[in-house]
N, C-alpha and C. Protein backbone atom coordinates (compact mmCIF):
# COMPACT_ATOMS: atom_id res chain seq x y z
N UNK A 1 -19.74 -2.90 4.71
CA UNK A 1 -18.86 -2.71 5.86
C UNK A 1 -17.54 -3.45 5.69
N UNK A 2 -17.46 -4.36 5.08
CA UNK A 2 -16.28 -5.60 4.76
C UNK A 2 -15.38 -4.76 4.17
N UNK A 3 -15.70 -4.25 2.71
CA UNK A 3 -14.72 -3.63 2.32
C UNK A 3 -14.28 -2.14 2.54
N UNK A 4 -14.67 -1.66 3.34
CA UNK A 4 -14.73 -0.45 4.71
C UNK A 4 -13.28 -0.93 5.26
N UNK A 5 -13.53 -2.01 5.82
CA UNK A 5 -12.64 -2.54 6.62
C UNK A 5 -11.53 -2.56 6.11
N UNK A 6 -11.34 -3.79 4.77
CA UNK A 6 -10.31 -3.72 3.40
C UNK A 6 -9.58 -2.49 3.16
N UNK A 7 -10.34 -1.38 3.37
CA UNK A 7 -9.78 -0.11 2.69
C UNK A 7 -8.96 0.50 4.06
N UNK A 8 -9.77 0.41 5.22
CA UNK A 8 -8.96 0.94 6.05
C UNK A 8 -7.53 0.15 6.90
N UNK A 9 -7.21 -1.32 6.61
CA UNK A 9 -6.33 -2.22 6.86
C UNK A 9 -5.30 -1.65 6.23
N UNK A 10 -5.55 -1.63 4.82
CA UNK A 10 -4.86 -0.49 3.45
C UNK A 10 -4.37 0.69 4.44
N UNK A 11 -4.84 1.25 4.32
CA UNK A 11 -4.34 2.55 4.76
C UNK A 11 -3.53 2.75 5.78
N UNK A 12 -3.83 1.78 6.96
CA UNK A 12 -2.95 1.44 8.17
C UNK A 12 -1.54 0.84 7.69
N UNK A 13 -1.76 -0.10 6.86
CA UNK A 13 -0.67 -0.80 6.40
C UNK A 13 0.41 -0.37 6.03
N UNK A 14 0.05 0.56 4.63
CA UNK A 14 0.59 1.54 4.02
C UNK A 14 1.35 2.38 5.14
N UNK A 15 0.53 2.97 5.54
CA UNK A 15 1.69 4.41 6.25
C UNK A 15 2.44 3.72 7.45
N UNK A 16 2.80 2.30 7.72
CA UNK A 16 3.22 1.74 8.55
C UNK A 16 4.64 1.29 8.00
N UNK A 17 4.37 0.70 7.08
CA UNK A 17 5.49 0.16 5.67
C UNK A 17 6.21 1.42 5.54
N UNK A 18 5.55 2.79 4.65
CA UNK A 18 6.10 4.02 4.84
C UNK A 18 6.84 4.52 5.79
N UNK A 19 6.26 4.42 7.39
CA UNK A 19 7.29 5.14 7.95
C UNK A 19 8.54 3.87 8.49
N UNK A 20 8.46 2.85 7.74
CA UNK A 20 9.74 1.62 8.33
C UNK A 20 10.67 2.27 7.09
N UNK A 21 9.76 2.62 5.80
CA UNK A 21 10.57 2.59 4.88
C UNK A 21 11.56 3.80 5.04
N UNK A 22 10.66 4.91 5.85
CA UNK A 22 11.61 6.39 6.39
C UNK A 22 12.71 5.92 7.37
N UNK A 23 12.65 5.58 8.28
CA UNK A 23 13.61 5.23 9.13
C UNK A 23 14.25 3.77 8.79
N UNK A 24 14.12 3.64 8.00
CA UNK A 24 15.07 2.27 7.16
C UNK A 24 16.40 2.85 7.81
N UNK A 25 17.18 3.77 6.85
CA UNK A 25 18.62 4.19 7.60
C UNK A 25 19.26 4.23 9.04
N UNK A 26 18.14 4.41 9.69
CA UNK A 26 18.39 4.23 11.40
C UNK A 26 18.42 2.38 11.74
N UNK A 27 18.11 1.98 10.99
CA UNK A 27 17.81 0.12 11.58
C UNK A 27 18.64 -0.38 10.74
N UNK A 28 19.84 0.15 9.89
CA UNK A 28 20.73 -0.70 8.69
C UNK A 28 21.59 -1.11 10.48
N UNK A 29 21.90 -1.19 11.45
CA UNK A 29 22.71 -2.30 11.53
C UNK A 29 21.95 -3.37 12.48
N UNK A 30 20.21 -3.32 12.60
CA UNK A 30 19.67 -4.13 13.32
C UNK A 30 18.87 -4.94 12.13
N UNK A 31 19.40 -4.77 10.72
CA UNK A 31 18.62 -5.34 9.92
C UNK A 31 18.39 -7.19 9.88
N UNK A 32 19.45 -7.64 10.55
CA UNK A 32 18.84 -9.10 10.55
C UNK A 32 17.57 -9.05 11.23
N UNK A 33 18.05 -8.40 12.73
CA UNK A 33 16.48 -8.34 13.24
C UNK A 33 15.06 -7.96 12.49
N UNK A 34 15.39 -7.11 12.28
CA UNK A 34 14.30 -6.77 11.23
C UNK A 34 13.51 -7.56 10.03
N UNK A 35 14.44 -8.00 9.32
CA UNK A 35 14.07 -9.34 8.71
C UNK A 35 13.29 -10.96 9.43
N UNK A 36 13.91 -10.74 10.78
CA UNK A 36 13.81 -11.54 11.45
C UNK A 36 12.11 -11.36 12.10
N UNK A 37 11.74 -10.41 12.18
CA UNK A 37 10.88 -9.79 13.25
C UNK A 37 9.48 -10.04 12.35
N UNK A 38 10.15 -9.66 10.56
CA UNK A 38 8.76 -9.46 9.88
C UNK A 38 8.56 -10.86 9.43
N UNK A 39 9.04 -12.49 9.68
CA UNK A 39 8.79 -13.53 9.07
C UNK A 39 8.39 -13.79 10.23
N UNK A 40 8.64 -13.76 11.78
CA UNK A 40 7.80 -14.40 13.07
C UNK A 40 6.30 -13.45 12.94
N UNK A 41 6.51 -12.57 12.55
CA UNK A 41 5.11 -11.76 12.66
C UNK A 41 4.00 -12.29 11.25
N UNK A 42 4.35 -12.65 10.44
CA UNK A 42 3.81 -13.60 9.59
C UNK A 42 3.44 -14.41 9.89
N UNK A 43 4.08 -15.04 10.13
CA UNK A 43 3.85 -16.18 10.73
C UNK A 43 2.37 -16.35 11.89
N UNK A 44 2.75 -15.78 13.23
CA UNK A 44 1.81 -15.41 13.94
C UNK A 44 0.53 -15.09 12.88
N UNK A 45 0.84 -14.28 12.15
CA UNK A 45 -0.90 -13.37 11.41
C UNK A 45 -1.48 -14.55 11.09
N UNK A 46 -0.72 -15.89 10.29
CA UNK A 46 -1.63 -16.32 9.65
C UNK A 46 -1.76 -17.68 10.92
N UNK A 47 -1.43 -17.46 11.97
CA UNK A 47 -1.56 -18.56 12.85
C UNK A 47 -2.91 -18.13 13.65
N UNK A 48 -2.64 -16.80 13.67
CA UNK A 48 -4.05 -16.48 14.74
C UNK A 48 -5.50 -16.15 13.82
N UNK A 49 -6.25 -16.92 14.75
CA UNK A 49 -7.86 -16.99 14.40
C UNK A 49 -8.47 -16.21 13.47
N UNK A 50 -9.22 -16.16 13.05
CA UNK A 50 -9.88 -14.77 11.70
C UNK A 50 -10.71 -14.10 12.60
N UNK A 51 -11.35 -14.77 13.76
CA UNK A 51 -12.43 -13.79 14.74
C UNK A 51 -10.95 -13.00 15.93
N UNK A 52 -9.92 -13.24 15.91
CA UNK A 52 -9.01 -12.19 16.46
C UNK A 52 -8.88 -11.46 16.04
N UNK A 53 -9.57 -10.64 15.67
CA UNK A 53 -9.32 -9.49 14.86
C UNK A 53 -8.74 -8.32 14.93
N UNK A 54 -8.84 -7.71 16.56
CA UNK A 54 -7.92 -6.46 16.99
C UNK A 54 -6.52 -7.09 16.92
N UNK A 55 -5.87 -8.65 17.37
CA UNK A 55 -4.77 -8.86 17.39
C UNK A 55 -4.31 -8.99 15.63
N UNK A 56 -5.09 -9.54 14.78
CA UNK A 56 -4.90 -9.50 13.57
C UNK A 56 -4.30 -8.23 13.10
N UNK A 57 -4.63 -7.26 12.98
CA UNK A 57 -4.39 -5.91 12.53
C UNK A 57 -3.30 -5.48 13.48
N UNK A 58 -3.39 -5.87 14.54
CA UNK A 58 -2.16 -5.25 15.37
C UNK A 58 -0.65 -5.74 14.39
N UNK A 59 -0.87 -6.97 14.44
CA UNK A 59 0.18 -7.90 13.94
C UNK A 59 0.90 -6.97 12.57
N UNK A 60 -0.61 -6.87 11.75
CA UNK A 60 -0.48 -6.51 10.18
C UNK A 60 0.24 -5.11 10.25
N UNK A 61 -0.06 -4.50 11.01
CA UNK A 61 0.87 -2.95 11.05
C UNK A 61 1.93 -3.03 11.68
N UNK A 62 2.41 -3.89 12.53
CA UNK A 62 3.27 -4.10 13.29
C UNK A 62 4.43 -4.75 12.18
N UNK A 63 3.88 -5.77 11.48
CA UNK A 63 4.14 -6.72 10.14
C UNK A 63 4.92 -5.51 8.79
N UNK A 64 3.93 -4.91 8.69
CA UNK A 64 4.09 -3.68 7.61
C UNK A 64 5.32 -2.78 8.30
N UNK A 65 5.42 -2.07 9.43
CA UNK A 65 7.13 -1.44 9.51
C UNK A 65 7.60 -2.14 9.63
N UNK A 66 8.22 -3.41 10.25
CA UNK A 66 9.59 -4.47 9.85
C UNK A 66 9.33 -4.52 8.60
N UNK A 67 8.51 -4.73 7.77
CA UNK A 67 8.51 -5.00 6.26
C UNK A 67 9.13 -3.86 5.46
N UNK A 68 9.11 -2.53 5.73
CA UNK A 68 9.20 -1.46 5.35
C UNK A 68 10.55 -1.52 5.89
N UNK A 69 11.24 -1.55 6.90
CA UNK A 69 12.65 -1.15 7.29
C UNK A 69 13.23 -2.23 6.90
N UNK A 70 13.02 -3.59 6.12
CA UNK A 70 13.75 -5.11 6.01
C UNK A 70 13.73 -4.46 4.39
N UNK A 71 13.17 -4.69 4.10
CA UNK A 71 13.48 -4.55 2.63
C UNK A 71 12.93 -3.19 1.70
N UNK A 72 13.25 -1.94 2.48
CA UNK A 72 13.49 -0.48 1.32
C UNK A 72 14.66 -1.04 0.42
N UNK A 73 15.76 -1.43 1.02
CA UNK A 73 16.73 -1.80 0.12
C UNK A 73 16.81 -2.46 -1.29
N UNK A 74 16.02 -3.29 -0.66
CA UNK A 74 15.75 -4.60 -1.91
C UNK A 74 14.87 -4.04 -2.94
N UNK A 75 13.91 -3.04 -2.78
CA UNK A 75 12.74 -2.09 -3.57
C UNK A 75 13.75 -1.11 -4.72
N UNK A 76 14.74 -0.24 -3.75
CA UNK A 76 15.97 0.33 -4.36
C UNK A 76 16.80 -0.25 -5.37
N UNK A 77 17.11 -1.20 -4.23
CA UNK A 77 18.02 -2.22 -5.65
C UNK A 77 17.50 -2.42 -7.05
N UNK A 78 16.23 -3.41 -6.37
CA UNK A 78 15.01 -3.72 -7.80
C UNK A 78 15.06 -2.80 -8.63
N UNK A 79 14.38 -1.44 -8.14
CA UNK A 79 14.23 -0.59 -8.95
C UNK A 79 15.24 0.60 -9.57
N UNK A 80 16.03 0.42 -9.16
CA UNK A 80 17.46 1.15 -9.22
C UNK A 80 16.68 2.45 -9.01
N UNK A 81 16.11 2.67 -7.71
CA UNK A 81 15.84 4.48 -7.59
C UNK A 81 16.27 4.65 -6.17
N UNK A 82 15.74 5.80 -5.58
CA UNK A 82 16.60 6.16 -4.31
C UNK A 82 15.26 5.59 -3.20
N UNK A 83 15.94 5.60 -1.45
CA UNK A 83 14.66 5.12 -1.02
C UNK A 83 13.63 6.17 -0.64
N UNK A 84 13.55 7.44 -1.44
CA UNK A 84 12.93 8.93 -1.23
C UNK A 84 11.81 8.45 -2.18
N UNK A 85 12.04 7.40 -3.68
CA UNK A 85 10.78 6.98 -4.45
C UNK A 85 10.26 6.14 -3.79
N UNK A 86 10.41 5.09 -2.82
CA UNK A 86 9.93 4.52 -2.37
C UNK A 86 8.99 4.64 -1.70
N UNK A 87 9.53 5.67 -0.71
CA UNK A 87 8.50 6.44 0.67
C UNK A 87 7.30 7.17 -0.24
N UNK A 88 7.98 7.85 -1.30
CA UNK A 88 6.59 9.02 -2.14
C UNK A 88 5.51 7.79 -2.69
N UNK A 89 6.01 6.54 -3.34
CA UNK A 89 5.30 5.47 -3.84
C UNK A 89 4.31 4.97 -2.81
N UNK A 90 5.01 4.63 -1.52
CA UNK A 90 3.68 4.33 -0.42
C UNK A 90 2.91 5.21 0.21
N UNK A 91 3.33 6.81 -0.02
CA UNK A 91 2.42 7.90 0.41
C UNK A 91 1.77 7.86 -0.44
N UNK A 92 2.09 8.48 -1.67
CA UNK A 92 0.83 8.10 -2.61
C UNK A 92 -0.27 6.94 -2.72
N UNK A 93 -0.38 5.77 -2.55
CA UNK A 93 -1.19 4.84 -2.41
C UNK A 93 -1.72 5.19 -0.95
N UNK A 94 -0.89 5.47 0.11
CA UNK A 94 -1.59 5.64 0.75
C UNK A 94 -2.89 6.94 1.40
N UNK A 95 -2.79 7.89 0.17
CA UNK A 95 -3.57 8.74 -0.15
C UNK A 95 -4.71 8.18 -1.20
N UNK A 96 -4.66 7.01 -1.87
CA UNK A 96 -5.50 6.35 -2.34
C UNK A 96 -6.39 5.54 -1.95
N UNK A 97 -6.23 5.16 -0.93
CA UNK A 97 -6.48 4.05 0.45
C UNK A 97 -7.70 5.51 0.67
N UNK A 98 -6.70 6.40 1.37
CA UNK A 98 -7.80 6.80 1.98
C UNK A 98 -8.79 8.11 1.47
N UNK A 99 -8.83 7.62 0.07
CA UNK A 99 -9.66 8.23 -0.21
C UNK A 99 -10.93 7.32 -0.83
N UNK A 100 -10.39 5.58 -0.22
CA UNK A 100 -11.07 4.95 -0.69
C UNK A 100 -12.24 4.60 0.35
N UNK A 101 -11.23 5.06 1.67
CA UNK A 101 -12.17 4.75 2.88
C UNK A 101 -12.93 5.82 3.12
N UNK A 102 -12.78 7.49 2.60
CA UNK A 102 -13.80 8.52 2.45
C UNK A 102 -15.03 8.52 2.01
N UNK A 103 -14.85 7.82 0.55
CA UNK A 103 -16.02 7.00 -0.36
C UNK A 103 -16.59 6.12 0.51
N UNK A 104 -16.36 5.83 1.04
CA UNK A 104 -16.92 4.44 1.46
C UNK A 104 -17.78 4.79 2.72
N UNK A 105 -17.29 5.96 3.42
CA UNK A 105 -18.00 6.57 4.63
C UNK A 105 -19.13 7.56 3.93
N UNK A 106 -18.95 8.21 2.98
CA UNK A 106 -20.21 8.99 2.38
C UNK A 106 -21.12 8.43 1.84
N UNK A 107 -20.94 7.42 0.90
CA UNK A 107 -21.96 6.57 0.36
C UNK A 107 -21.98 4.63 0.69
N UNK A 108 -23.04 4.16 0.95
CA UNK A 108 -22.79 2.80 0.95
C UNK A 108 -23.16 1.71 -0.26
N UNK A 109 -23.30 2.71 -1.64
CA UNK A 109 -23.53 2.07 -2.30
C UNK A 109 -22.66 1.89 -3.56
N UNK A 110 -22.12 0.49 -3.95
CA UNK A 110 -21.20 0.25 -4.06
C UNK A 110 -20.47 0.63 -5.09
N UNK A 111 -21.59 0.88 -6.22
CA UNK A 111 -21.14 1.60 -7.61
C UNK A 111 -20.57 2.95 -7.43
N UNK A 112 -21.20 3.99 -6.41
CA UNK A 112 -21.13 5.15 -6.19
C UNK A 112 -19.39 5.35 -5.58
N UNK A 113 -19.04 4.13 -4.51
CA UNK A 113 -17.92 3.98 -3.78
C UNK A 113 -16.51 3.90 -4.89
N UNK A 114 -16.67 3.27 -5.65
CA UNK A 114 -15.76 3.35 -6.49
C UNK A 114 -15.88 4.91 -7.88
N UNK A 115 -16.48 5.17 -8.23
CA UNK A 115 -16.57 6.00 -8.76
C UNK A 115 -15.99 7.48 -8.51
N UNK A 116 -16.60 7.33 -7.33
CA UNK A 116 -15.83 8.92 -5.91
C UNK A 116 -14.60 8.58 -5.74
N UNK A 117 -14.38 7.20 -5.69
CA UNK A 117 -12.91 7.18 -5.12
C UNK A 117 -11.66 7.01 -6.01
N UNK A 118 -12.36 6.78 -7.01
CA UNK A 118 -11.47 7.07 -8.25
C UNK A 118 -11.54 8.65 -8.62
N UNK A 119 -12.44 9.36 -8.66
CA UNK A 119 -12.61 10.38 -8.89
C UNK A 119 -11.37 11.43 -7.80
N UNK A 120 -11.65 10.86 -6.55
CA UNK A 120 -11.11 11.93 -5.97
C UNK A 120 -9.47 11.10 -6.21
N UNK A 121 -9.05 10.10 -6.14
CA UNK A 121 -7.64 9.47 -6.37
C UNK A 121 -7.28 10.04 -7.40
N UNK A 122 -7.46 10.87 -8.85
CA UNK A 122 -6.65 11.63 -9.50
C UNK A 122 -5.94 12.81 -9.13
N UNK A 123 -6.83 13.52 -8.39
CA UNK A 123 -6.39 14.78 -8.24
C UNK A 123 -5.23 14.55 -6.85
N UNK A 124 -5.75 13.93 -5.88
CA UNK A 124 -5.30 13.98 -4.44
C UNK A 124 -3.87 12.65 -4.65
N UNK A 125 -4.06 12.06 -5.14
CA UNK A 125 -2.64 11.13 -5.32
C UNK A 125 -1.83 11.97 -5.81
N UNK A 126 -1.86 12.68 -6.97
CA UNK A 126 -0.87 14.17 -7.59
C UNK A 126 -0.45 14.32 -6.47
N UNK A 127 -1.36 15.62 -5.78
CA UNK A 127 -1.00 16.27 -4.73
C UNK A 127 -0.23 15.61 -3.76
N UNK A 128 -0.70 14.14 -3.49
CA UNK A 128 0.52 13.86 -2.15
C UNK A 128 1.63 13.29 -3.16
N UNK A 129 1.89 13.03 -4.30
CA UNK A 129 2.86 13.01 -4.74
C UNK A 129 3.82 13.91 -4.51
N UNK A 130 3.47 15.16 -5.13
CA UNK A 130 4.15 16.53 -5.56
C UNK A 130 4.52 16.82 -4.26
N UNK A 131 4.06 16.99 -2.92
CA UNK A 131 4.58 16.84 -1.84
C UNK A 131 5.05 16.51 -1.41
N UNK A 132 5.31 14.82 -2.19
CA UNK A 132 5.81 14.07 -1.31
C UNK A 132 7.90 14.32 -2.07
N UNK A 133 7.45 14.70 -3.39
CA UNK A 133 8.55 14.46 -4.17
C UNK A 133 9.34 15.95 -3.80
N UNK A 134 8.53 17.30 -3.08
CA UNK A 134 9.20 18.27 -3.10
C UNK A 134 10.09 18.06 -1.73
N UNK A 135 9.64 17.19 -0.80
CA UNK A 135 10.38 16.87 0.27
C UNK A 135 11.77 15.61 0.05
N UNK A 136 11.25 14.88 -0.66
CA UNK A 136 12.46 13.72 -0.79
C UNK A 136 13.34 14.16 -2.14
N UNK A 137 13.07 14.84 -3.48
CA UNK A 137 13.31 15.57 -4.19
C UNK A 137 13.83 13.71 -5.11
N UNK A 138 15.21 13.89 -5.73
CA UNK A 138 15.75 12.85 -6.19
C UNK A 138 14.53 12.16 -7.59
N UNK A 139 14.93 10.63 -7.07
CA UNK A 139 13.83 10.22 -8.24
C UNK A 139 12.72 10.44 -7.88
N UNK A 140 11.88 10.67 -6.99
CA UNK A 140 10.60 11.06 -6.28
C UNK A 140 10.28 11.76 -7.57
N UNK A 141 10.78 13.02 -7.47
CA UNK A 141 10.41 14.17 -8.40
C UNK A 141 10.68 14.19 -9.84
N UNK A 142 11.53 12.99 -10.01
CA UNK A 142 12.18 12.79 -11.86
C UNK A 142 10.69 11.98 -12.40
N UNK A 143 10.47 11.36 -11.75
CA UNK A 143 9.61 10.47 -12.22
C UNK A 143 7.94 10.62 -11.44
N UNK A 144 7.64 11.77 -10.81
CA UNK A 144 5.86 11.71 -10.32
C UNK A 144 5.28 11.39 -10.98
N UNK A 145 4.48 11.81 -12.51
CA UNK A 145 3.91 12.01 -12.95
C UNK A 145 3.77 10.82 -13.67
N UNK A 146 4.98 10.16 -14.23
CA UNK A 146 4.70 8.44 -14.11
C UNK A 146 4.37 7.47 -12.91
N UNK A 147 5.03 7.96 -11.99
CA UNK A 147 4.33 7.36 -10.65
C UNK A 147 2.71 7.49 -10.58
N UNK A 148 2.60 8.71 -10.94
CA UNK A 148 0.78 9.18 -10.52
C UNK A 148 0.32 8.09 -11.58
N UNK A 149 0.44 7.94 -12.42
CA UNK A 149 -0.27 7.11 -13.50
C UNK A 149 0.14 5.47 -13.35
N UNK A 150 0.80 5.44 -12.84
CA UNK A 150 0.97 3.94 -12.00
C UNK A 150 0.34 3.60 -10.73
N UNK A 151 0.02 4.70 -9.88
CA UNK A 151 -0.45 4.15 -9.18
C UNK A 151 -2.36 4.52 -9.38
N UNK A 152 -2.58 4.88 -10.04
CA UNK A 152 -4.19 5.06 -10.78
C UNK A 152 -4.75 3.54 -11.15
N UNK A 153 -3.57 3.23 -12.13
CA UNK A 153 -3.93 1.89 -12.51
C UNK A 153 -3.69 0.84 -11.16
N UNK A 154 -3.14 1.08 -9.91
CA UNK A 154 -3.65 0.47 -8.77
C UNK A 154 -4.68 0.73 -8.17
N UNK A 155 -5.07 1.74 -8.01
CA UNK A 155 -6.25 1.96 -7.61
C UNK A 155 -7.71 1.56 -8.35
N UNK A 156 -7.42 1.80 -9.82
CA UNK A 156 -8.32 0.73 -10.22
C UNK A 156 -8.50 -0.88 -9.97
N UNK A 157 -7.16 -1.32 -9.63
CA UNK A 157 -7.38 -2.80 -9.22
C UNK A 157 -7.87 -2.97 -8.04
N UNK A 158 -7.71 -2.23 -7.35
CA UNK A 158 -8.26 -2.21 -6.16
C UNK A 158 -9.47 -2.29 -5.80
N UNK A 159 -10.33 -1.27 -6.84
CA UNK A 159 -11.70 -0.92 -7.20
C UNK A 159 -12.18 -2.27 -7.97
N UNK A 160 -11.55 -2.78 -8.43
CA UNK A 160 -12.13 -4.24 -9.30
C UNK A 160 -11.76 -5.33 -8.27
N UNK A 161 -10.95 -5.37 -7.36
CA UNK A 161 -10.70 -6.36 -6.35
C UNK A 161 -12.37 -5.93 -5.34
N UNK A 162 -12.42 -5.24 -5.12
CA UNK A 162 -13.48 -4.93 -3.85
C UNK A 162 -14.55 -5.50 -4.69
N UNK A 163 -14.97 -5.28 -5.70
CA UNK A 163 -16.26 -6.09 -5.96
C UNK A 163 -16.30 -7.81 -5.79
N UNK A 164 -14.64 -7.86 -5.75
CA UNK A 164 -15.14 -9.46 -5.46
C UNK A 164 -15.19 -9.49 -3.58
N UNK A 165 -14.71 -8.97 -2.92
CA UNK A 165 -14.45 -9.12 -1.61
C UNK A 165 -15.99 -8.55 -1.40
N UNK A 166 -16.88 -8.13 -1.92
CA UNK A 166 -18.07 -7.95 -1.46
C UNK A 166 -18.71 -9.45 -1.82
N UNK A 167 -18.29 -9.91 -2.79
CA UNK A 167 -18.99 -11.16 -3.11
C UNK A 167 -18.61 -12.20 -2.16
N UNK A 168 -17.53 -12.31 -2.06
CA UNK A 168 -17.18 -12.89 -1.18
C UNK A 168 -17.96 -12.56 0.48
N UNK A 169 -18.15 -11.42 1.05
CA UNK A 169 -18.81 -11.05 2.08
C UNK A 169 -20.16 -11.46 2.16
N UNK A 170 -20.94 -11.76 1.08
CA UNK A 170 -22.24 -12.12 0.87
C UNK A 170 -22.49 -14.03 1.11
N UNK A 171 -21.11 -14.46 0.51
CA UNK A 171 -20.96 -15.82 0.92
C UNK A 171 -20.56 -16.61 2.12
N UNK A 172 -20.07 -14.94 2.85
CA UNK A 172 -19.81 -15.37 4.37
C UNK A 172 -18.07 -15.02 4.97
N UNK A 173 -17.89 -15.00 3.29
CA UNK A 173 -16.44 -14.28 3.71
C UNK A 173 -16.24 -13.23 4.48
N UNK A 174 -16.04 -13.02 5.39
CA UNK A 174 -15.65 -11.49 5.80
C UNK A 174 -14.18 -11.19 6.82
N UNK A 175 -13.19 -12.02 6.26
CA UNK A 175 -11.80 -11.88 6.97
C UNK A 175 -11.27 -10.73 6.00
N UNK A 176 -11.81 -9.50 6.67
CA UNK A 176 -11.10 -8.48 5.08
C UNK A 176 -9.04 -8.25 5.90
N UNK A 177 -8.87 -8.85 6.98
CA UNK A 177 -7.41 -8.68 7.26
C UNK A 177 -6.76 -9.43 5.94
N UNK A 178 -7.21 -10.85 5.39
CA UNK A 178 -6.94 -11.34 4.20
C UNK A 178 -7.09 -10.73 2.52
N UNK A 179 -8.11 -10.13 2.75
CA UNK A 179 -8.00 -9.46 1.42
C UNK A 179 -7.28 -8.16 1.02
N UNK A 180 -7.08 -7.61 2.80
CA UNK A 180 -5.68 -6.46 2.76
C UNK A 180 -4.14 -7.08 2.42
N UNK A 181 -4.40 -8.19 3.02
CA UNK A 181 -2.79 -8.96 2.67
C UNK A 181 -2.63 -9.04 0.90
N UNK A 182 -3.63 -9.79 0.57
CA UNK A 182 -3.62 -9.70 -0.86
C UNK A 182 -3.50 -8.78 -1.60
N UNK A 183 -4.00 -7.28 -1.02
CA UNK A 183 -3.66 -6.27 -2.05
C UNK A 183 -2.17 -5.47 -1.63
N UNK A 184 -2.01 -5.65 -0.42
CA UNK A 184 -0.59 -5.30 -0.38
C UNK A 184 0.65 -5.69 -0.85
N UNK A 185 0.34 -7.70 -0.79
CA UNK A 185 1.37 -7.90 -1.48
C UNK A 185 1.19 -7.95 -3.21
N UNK A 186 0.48 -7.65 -4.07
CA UNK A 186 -0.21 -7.09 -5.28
C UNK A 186 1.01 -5.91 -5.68
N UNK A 187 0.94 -4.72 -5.09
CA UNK A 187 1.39 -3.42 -4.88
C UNK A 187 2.92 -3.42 -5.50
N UNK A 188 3.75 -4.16 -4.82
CA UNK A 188 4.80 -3.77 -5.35
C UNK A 188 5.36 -4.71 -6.49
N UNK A 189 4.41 -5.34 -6.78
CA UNK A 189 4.50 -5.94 -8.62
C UNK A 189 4.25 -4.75 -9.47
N UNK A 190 2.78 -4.05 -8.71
CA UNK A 190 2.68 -3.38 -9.64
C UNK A 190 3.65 -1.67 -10.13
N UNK A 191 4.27 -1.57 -8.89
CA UNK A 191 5.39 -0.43 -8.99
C UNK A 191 6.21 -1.10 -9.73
N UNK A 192 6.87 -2.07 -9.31
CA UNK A 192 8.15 -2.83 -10.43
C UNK A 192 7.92 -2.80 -11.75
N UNK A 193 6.57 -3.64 -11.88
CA UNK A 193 6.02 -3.17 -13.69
C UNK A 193 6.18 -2.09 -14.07
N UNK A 194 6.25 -1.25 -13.75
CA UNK A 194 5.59 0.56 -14.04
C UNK A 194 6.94 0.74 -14.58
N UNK A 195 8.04 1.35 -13.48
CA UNK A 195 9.15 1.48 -13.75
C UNK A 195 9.86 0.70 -14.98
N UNK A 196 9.59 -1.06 -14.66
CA UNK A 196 10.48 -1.65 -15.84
C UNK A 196 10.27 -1.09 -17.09
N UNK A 197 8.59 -0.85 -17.35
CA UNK A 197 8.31 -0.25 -18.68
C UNK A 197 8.70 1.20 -18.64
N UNK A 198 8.90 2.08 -17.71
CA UNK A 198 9.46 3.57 -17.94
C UNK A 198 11.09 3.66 -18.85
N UNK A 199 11.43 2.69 -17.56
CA UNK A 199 13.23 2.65 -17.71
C UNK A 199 13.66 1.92 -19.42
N UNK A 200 12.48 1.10 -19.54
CA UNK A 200 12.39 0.78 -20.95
C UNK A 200 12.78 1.63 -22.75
N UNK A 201 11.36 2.77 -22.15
CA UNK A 201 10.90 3.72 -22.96
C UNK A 201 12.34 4.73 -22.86
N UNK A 202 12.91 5.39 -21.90
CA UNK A 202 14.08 5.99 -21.22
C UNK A 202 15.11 5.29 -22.48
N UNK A 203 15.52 4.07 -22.20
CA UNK A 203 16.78 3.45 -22.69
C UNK A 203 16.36 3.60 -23.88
C-alpha cells in the first residue's frame, strides 16, 4: 500500500508541475511571487507532521505548480530547449507514474508490480509523448524518441527506488509524501543528463 501511495503522490505531482509549467507564460510578471510561494510551501511540507497527511499532499501539489510556473525558465535555459519540451517531459513521466499506480492496483505482488509497469511504460510513455510533441511541436518533437528512452531509464529508477521504500515500510517507514519528494527532485537530474549527452553526440 506504501508504495501505492509513492506512485500516486508521483502522479499528482507531476501533472501539477506540468500544468504550472503550461501556464508559466501567464505568471511571467507575478514570478517573484511564484518563487516566493514555492519556498513558504516547502517550508510548511517539511514543517507539518508525517501523520498530516491530507494537508501533506495538499501542500505537495500545491508546492509542484508554483514549482512548475517559478522555474520552466530555468529548465529552458538549462537545457537550451523550448518550454513545449518541458511540458511533453512531465507528461510523459507522468504517464509513467500512472502506469505505475495501474500495476500496483492489479497486482499486489511486488515483483509482478514492476514488471507490468515497465512493460506497459514502453509503449504508453511513446504514445503520450507523440501526443504530447504533436501538440507543442518544436523540440518536443525533434527530440521524442530520445526523450522516450530517457525517461525509461527513470522509470526504472523508480522501479529500483520502490523496493527500498517497501523496505523501508516493513521497518515502519511509511511517510511515502517523503519518498515522492525524493523522486521528484531525482527527475530533473535525470532529464538534464539525457540531453547533456544528446547535445553532446549532436555537436
Amino acid at each position: 500500500m506504501c508504495f501505492r501511495m509513492v506512485y500516486l503522490c508521483l502522479l499528482g505531482a507531476s501533472v501539477s508541475f506540468a500544468l504550472g509549467c503550461y501556464f508559466c507564460p501567464g505568471l511571467t510578471s507575478e514570478r517573484l511571487f511564484t518563487v516566493f510561494a514555492t519556498f513558504v510551501i516547502i517550508f510548511c511540507l517539511y514543517k507539518t507532521s508525517p501523520w498530516q497527511e491530507n494537508r501533506r499532499i495538499c501542500l505537495l501539489l500545491t508546492g509542484a505548480f508554483f514549482g512548475g510556473a517559478s522555474f520552466a525558465p530555468c529548465f529552458t535555459w538549462l537545457l537550451g530547449v523550448d518550454t513545449g519540451f518541458v511540458v511533453a517531459s512531465i507528461w510523459g513521466a507522468s504517464v509513467g507514474f500512472c502506469c505505475f499506480v495501474a500495476s500496483s492496483m492489479w497486482t499486489m505482488r511486488f515483483d509482478l508490480v514492476y514488471y507490468v509497469a515497465l512493460l506497459l511504460c514502453s509503449p504508453l510513455v511513446l504514445i503520450g509523448l507523440l501526443s504530447a510533441s504533436a501538440v507543442f511541436g518544436g523540440d518536443s518533437a525533434r527530440w521524442t524518441f530520445q526523450l522516450h528512452a530517457g525517461l525509461l531509464w527513470f522509470m526504472v529508477y523508480v522501479a529500483v527506488y520502490s523496493q527500498e521504500v517497501v523496505l523501508k515500510a516493513r521497518s515502519g517507514d511509511v511517510d511515502y509524501v517523503k519518498h515522492a519528494i525524493t523522486l521528484i527532485t531525482d527527475f530533473p537530474a535525470v532529464i538534464v543528463h539525457v540531453m547533456k549527452l544528446l547535445k553532446r553526440q549532436v555537436g
